[in-house]
N, C-alpha and C. Protein backbone atom coordinates (compact mmCIF):
# COMPACT_ATOMS: atom_id res chain seq x y z
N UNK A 1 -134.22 46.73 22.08
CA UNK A 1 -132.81 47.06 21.97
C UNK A 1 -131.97 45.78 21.92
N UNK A 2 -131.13 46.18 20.97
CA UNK A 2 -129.66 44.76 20.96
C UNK A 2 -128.95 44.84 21.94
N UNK A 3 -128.79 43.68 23.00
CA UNK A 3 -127.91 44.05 24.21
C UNK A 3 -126.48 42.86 23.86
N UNK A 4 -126.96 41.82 22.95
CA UNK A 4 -125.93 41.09 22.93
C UNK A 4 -126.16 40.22 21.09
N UNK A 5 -124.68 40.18 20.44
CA UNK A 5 -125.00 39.73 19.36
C UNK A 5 -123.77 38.35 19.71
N UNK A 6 -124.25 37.22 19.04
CA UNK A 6 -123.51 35.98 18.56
C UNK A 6 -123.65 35.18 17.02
N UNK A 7 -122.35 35.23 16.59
CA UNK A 7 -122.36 35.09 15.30
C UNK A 7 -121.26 34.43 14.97
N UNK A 8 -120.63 35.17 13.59
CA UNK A 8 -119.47 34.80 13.27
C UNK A 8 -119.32 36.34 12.73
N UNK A 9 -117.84 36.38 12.88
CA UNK A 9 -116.78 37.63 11.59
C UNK A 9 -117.01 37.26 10.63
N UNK A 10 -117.76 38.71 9.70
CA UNK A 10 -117.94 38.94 8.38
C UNK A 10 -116.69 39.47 7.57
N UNK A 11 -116.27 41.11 8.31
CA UNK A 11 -115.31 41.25 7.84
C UNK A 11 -115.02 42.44 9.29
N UNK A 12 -113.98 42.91 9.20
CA UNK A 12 -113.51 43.85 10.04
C UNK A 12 -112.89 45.11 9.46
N UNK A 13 -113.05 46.17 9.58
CA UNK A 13 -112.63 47.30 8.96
C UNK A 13 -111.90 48.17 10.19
N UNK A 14 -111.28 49.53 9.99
CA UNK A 14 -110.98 50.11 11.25
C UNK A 14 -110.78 50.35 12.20
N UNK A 15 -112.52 50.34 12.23
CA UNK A 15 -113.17 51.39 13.37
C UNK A 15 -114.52 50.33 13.87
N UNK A 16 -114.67 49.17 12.97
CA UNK A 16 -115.93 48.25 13.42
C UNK A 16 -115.51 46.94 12.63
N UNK A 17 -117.00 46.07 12.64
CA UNK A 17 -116.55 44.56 12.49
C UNK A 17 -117.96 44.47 11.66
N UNK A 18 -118.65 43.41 10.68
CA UNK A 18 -119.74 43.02 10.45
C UNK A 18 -119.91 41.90 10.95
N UNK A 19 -120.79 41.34 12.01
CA UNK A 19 -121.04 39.96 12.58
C UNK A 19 -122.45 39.55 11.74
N UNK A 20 -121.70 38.58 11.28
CA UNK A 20 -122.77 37.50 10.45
C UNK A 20 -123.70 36.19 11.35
N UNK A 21 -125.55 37.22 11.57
CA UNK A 21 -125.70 36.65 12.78
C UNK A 21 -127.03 35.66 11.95
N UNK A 22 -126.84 34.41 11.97
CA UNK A 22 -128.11 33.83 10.83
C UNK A 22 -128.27 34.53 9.68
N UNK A 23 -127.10 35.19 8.74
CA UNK A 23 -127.60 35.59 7.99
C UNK A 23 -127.31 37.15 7.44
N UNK A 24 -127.65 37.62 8.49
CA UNK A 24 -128.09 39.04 8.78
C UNK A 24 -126.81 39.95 9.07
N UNK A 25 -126.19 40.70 8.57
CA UNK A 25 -124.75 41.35 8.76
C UNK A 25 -125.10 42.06 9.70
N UNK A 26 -124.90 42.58 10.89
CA UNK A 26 -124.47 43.75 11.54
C UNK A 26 -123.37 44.75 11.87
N UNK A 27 -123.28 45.51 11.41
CA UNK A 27 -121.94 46.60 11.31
C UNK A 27 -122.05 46.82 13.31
N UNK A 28 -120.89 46.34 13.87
CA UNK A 28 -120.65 47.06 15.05
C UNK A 28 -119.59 47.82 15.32
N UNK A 29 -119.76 48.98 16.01
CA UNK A 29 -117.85 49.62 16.37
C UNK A 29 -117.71 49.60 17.60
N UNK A 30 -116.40 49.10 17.68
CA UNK A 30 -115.59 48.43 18.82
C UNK A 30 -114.26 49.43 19.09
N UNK A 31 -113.85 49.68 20.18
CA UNK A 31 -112.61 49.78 20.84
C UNK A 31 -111.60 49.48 19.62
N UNK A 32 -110.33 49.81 19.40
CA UNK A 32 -109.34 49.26 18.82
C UNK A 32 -108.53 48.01 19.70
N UNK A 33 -109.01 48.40 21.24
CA UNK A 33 -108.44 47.22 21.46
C UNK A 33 -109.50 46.26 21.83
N UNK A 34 -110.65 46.46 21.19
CA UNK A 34 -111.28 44.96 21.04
C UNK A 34 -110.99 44.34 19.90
N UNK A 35 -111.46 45.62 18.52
CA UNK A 35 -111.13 44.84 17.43
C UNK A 35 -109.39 44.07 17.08
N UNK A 36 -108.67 44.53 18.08
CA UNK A 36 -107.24 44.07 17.77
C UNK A 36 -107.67 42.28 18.45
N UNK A 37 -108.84 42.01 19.23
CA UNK A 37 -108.48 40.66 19.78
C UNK A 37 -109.62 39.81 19.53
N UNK A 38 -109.97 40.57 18.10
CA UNK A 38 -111.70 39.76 17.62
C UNK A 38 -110.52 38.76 16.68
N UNK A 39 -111.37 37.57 16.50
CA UNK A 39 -110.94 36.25 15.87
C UNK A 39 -110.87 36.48 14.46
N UNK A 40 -110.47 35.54 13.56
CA UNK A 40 -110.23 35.93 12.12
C UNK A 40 -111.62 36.12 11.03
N UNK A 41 -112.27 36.49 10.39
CA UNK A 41 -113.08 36.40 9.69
C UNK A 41 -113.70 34.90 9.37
N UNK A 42 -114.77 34.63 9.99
CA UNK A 42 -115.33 33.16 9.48
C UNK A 42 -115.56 32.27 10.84
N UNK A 43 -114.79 32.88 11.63
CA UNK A 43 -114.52 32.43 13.15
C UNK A 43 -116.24 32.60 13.96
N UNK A 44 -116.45 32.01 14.94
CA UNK A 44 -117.22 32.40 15.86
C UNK A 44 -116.90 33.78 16.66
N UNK A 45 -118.10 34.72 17.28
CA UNK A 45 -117.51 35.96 18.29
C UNK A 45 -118.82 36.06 18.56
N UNK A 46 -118.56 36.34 20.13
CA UNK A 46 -119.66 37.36 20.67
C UNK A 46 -119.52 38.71 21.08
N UNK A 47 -120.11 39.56 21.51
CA UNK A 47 -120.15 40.52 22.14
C UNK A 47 -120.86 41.45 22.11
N UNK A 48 -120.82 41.70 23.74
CA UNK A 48 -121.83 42.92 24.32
C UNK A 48 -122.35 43.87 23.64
N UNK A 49 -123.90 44.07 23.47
CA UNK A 49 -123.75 45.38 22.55
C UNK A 49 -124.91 46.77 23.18
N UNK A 50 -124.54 47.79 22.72
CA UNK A 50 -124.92 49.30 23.30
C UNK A 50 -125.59 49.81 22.46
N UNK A 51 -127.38 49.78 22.16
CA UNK A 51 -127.76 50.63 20.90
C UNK A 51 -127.88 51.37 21.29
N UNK A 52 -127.72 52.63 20.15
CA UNK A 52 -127.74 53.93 20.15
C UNK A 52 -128.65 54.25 19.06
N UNK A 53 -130.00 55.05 19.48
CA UNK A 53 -130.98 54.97 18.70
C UNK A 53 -131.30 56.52 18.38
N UNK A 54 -131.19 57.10 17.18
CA UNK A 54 -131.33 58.80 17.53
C UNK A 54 -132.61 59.03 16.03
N UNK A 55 -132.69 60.05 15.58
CA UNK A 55 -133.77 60.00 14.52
C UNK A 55 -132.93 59.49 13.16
N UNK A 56 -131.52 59.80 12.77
CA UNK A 56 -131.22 59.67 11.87
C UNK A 56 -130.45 58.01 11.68
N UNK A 57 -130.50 57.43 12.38
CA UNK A 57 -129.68 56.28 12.90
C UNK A 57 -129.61 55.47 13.57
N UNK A 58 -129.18 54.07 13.36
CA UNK A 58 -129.32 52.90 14.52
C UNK A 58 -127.71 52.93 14.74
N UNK A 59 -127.04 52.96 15.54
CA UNK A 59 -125.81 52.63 16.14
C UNK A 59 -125.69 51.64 16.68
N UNK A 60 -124.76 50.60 16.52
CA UNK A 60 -124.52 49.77 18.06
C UNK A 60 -122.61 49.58 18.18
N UNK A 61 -122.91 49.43 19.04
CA UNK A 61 -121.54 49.53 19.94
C UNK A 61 -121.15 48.71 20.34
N UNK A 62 -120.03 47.15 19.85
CA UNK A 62 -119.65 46.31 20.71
C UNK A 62 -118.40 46.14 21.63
N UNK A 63 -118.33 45.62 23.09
CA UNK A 63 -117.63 45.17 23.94
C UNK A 63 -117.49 43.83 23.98
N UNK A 64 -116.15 43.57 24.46
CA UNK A 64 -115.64 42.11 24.65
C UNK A 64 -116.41 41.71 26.34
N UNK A 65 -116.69 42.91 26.66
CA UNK A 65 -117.51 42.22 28.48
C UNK A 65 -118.37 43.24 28.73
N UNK A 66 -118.91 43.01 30.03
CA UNK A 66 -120.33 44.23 30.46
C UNK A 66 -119.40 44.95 30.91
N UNK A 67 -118.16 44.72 31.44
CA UNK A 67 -117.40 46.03 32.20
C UNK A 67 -116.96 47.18 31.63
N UNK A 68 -116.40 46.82 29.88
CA UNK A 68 -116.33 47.60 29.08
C UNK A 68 -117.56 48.39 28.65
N UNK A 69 -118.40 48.11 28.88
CA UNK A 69 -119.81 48.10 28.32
C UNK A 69 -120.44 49.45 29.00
N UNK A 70 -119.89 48.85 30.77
CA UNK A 70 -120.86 49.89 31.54
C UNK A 70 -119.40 51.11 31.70
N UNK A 71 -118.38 51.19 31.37
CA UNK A 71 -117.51 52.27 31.61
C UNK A 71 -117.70 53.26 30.04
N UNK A 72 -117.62 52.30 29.15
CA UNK A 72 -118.49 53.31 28.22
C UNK A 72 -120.18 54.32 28.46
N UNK A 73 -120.83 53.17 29.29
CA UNK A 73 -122.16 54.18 29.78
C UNK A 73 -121.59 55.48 30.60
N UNK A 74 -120.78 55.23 31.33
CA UNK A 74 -120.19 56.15 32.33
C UNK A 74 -119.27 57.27 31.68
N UNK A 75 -118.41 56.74 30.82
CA UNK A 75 -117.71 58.09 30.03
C UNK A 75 -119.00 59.04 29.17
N UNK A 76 -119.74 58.36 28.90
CA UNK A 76 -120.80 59.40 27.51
C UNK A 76 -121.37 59.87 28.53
N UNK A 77 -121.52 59.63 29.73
CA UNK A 77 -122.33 60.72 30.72
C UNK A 77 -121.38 62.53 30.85
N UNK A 78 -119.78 62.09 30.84
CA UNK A 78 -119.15 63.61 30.54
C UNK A 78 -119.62 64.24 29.66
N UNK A 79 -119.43 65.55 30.06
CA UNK A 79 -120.18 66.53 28.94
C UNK A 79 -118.75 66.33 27.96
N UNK A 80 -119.18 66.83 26.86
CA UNK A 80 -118.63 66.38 25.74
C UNK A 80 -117.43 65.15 25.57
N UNK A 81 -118.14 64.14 26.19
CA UNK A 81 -117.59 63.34 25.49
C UNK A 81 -119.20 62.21 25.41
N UNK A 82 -118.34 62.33 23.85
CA UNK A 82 -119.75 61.51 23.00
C UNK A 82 -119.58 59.90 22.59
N UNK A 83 -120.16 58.98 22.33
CA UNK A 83 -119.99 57.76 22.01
C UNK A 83 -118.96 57.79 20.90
N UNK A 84 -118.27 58.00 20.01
CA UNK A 84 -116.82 57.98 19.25
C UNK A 84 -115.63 58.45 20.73
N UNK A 85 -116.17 59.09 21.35
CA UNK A 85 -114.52 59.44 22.16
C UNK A 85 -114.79 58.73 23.18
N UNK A 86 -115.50 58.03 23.70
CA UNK A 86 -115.79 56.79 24.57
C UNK A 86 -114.98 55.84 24.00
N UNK A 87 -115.46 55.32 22.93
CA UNK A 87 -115.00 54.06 21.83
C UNK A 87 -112.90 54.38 21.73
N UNK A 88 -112.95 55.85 21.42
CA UNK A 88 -111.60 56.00 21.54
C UNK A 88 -110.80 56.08 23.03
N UNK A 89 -111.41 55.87 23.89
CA UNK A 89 -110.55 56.19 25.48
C UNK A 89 -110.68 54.36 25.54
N UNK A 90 -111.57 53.85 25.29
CA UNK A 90 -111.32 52.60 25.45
C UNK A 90 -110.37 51.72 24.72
N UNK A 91 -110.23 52.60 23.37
CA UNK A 91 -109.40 52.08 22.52
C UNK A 91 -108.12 51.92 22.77
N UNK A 92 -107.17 52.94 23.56
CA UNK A 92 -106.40 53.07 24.57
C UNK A 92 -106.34 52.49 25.86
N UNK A 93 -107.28 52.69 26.53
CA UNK A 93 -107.13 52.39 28.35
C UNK A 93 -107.82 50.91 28.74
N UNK A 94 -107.71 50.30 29.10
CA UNK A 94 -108.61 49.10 29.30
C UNK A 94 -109.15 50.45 30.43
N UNK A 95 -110.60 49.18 31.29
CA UNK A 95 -111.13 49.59 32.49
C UNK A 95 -110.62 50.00 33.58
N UNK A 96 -109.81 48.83 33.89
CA UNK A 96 -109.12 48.93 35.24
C UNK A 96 -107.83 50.21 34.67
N UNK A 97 -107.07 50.85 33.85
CA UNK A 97 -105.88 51.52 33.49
C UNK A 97 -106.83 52.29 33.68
N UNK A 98 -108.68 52.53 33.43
CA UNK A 98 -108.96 54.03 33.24
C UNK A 98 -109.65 54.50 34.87
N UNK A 99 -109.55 53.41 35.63
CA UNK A 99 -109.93 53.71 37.13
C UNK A 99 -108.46 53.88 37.53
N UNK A 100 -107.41 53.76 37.30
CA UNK A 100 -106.16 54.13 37.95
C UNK A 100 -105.90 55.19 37.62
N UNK A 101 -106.45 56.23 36.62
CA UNK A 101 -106.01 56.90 35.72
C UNK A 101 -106.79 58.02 36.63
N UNK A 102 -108.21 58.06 36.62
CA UNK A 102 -108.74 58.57 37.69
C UNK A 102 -108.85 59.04 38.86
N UNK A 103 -108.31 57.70 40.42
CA UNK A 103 -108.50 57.54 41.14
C UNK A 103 -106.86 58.70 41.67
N UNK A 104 -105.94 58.52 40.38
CA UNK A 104 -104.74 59.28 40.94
C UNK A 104 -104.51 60.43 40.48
N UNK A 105 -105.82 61.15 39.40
CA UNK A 105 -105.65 62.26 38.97
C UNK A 105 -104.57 61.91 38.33
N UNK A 106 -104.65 61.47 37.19
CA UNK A 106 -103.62 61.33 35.93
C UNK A 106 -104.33 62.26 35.06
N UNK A 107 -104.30 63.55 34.63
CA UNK A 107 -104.93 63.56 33.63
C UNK A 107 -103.92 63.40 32.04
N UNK A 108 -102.83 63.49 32.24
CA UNK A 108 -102.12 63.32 31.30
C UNK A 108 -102.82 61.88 30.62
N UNK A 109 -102.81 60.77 31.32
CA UNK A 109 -103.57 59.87 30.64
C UNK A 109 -104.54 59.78 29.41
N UNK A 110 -105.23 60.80 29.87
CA UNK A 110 -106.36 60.86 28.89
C UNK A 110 -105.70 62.01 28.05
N UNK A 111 -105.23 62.79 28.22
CA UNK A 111 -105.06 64.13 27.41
C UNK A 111 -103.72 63.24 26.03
N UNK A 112 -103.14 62.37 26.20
CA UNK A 112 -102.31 62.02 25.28
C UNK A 112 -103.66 60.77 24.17
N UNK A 113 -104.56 61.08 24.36
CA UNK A 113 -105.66 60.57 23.20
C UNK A 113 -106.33 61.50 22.71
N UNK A 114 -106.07 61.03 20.97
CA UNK A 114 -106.49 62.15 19.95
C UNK A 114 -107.80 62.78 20.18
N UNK A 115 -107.80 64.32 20.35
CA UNK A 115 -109.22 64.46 20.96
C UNK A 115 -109.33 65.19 22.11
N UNK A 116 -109.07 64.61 22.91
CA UNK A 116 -108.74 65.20 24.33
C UNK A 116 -107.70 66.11 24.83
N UNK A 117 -107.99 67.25 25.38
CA UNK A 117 -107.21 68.44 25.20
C UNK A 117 -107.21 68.43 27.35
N UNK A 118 -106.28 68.91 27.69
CA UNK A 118 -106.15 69.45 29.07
C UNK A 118 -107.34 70.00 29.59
N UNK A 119 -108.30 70.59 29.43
CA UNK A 119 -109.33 70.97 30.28
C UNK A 119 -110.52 69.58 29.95
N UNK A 120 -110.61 68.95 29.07
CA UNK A 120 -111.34 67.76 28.89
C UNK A 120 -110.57 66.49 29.52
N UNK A 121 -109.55 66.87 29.95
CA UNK A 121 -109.21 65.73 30.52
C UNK A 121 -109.37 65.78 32.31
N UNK A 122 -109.20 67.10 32.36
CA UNK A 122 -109.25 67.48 33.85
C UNK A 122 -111.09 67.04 34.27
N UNK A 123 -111.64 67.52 33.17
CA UNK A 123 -113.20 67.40 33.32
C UNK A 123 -113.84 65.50 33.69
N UNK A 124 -113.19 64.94 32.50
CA UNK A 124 -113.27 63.75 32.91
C UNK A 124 -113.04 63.08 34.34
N UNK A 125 -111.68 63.52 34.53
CA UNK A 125 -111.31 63.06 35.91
C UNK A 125 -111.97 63.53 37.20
N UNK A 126 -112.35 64.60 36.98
CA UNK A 126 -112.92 65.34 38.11
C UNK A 126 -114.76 64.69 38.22
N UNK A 127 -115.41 64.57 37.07
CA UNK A 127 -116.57 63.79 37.07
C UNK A 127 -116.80 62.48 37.11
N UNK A 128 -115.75 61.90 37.35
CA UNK A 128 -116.35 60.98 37.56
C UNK A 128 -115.50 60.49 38.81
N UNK A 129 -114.42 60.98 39.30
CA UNK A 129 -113.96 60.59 40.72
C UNK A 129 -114.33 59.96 42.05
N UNK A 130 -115.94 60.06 41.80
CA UNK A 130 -116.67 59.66 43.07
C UNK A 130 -117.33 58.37 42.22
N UNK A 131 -117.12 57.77 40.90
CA UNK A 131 -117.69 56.40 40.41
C UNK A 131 -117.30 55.69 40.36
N UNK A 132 -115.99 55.72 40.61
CA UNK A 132 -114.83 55.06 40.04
C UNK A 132 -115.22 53.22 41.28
N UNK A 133 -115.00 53.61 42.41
CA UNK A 133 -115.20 52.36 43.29
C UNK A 133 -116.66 51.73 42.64
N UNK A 134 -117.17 51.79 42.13
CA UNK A 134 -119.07 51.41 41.95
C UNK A 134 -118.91 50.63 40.78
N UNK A 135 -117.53 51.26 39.90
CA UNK A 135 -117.49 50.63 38.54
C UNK A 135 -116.95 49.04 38.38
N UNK A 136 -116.87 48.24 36.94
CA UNK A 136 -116.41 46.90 36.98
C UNK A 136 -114.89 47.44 37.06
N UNK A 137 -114.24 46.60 37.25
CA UNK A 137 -112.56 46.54 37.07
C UNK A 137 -112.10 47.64 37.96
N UNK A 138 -112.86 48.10 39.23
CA UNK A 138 -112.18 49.05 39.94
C UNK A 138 -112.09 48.68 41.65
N UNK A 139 -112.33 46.83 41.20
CA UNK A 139 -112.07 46.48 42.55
C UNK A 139 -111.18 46.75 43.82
N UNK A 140 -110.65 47.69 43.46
CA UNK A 140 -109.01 47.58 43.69
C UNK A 140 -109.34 48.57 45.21
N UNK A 141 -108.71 48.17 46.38
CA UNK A 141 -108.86 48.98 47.05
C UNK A 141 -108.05 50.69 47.16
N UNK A 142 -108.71 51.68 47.26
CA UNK A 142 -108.01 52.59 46.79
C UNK A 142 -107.69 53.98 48.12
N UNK A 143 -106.25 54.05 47.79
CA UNK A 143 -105.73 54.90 48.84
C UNK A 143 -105.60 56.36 48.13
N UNK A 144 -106.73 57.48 49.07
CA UNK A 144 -106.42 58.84 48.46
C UNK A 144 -105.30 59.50 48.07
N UNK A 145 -105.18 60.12 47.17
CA UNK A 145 -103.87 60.90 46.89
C UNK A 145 -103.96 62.51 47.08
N UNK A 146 -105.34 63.00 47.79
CA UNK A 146 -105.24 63.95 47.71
C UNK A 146 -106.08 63.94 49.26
N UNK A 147 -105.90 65.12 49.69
CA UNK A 147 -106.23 65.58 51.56
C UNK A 147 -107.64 65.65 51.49
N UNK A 148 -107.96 65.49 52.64
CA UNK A 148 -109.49 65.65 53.03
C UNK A 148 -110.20 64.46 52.61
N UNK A 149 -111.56 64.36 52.43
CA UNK A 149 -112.36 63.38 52.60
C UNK A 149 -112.22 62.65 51.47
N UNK A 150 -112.23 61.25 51.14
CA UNK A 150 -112.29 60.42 49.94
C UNK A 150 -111.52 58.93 50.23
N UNK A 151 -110.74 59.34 51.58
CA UNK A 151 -109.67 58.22 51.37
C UNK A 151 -110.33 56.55 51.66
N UNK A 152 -109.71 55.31 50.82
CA UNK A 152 -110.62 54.36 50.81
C UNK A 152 -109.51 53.26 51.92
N UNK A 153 -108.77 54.19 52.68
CA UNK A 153 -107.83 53.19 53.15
C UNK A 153 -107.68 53.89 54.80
N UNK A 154 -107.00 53.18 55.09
CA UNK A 154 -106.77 53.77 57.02
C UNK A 154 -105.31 53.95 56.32
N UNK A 155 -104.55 53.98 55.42
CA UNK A 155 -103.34 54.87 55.22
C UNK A 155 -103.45 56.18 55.35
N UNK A 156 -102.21 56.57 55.67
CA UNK A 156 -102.08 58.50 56.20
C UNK A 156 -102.01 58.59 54.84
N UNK A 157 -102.76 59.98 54.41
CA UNK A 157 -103.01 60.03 53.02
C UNK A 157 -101.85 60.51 52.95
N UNK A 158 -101.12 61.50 53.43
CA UNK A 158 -99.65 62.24 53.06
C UNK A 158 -98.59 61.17 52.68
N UNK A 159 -98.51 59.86 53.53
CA UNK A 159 -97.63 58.79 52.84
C UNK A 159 -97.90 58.68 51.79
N UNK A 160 -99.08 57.99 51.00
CA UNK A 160 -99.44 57.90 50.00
C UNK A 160 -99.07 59.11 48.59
N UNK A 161 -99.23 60.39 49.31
CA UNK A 161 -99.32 61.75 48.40
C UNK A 161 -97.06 61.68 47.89
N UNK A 162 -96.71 61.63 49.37
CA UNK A 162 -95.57 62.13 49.29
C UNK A 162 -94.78 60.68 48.44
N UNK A 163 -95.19 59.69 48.31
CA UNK A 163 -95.01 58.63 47.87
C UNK A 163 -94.85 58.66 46.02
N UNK A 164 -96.12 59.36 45.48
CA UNK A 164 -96.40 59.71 44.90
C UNK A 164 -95.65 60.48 44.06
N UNK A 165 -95.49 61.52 44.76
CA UNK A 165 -94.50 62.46 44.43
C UNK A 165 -93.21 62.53 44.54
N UNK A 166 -92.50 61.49 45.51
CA UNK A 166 -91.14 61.02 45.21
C UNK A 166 -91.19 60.03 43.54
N UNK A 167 -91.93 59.80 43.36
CA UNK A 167 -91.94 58.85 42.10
C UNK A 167 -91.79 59.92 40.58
N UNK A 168 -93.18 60.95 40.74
CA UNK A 168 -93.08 61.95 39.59
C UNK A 168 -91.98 62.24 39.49
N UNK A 169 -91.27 62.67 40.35
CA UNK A 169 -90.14 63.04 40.14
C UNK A 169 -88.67 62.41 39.68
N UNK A 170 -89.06 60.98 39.59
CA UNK A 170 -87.70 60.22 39.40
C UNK A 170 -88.50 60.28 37.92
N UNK A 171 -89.15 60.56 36.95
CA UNK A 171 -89.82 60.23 36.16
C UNK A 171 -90.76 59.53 35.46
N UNK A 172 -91.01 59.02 36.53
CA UNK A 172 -92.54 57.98 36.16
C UNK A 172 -94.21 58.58 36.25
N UNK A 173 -94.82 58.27 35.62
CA UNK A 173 -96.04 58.80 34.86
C UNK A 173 -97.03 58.47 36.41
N UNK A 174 -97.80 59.34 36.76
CA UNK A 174 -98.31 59.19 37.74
C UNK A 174 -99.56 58.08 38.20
N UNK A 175 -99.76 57.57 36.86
CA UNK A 175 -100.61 56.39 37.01
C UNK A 175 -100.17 55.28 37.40
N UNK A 176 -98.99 55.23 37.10
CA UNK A 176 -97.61 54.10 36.90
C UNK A 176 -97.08 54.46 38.53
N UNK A 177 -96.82 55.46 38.89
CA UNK A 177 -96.61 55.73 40.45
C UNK A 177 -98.06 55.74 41.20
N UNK A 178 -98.86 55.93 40.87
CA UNK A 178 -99.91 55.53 41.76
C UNK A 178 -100.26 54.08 42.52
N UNK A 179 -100.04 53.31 41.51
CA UNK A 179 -100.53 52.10 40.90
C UNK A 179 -99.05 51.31 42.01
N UNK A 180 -98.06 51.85 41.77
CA UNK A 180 -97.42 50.98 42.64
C UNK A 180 -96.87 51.70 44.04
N UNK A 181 -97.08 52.57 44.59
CA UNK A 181 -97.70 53.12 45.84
C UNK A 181 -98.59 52.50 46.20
N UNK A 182 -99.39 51.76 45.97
CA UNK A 182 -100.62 51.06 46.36
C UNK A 182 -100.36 49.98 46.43
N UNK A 183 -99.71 49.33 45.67
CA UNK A 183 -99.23 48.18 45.82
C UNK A 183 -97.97 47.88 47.26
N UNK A 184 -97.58 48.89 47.33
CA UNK A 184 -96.18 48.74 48.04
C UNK A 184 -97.22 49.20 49.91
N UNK A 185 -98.15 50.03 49.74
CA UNK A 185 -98.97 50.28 50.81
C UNK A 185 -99.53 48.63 51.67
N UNK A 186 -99.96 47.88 50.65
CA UNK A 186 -100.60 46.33 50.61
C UNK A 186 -99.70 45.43 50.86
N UNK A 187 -98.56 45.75 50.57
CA UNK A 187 -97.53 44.28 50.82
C UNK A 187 -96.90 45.14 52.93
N UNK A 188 -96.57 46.58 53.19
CA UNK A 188 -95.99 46.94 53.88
C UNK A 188 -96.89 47.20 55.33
N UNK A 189 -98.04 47.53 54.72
CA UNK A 189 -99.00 48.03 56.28
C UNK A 189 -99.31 49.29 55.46
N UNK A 190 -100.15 49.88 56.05
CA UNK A 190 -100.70 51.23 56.08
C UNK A 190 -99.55 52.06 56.95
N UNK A 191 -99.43 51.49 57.97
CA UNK A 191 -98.45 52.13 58.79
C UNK A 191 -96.71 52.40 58.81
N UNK A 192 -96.79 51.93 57.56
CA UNK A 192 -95.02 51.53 57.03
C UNK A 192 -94.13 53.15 56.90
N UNK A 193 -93.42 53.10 57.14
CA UNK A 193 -92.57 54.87 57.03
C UNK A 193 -92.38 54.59 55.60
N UNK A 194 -92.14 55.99 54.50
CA UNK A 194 -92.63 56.70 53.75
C UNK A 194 -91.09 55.74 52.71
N UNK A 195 -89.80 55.84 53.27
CA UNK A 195 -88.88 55.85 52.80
C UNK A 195 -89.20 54.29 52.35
N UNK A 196 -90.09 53.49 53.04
CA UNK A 196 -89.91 51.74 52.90
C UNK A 196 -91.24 51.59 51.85
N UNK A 197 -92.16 52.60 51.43
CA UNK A 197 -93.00 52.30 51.06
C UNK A 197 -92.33 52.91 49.50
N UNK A 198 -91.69 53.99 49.44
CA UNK A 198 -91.08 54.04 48.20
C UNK A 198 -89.85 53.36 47.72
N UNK A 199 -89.47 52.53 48.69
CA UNK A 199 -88.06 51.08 47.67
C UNK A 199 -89.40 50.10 47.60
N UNK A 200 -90.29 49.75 48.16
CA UNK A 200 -91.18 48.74 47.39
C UNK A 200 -91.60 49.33 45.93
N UNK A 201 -91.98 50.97 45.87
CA UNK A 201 -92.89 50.77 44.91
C UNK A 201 -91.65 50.88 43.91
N UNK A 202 -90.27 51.50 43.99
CA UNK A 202 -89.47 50.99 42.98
C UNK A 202 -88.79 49.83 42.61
N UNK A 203 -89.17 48.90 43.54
CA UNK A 203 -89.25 47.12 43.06
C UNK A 203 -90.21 47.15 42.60
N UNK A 204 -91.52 47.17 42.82
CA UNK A 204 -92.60 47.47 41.44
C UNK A 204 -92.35 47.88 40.47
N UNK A 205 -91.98 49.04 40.30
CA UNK A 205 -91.88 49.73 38.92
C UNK A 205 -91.02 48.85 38.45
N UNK A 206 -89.87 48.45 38.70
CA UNK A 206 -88.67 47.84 38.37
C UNK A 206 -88.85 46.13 37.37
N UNK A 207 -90.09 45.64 38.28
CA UNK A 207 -90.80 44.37 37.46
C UNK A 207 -91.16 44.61 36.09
């Protein structure tokens, strides 16, 4: 198996790139937001690669890092979602946007990519909720947003929840309120009252 190609840009199309490796073209498909930050044609590039070997076909799949690499292994494990709607959630979300996206039950996140409909997005989130800490780019320490067992913090999960939900409501996207609830948790204490933890996270948002 091809785990890694180094070459140069042949040409770039779409949806993939041809890396000219000694010679030898290889067609790879990439993320849109890899191919948006591959070098000009003629240039040097590396990157990570994922074969996909079936009877009718050799596939490979390139990433700009292993983190992209192994969150793609981890999305094609959802039931229906297949290596093209992997390639497309990445094409959208970096890693770390798709562990925030997760960790706060965003499913809107995913459901606004072509493809993904409300019960496939709920599915995603819900399968993989317990991977999310194990994955690259999900270093992040993470405070539950929902009751009962999961929480990765000695914060009262209800601060966090009600935090949360003072934010949806001023109109911000819940990944975007997650993301700085957590932040505002880290600068204040775990133990900070509810009202001081939401003017931090709207000096966050506000940056």
């Amino acid at each position: 198996m091809i785990g890694k190609l180094k070459g140069r840009v042949d040409a770039i199309s779409a949806d993939s790139l041809i890396i000219d490796v000694g010679g030898v073209g290889y067609e790879v498909f990439c993320s849109a937001r890899t191919l948006a930050a591959l070098p000009s044609p003629g240039e040097a590039v590396t990157l990570v690669i994922e074969t996909h070997v079936r009877e009718d076909h050799i596939h490979l799949y390139g990433f700009a890092d292993a983190a992209e690499r192994e969150w793609f292994r981890t999305l094609t494990q959802v039931q229906r979602v297949g290596n093209r709607m992997a390639i497309s959630i990445l094409g959208v979300l970096a890693p770390s946007q798709i562990a925030t996206a997760i960790t706060a039950r965003d499913t809107t996140a995913f459901s606004r990519i072509s493809g993904i409909g409300p019960k496939l997005a709920e599915r995603i989130v819900t399968e993989l909720k317990d991977k999310v800490a194990a994955l690259p780019a999900s270093e992040m320490t993470f405070v539950s947003v929902a009751r009962g067992k999961g929480a990765k913090s000695a914060a009262e999960p209800s601060i966090a929840e009600d935090a949360v939900s003072a934010l949806l409501h001023l109109g911000y996207t819940r990944s975007d309120a997650y993301s700085a609830a957590q932040n505002a948790l880290r600068e204040a204490g775990n133990n900070a009252p509810l009202d001081k933890v939401i003017t931090l996270s709207l000096k966050e948002l506000a940056r």
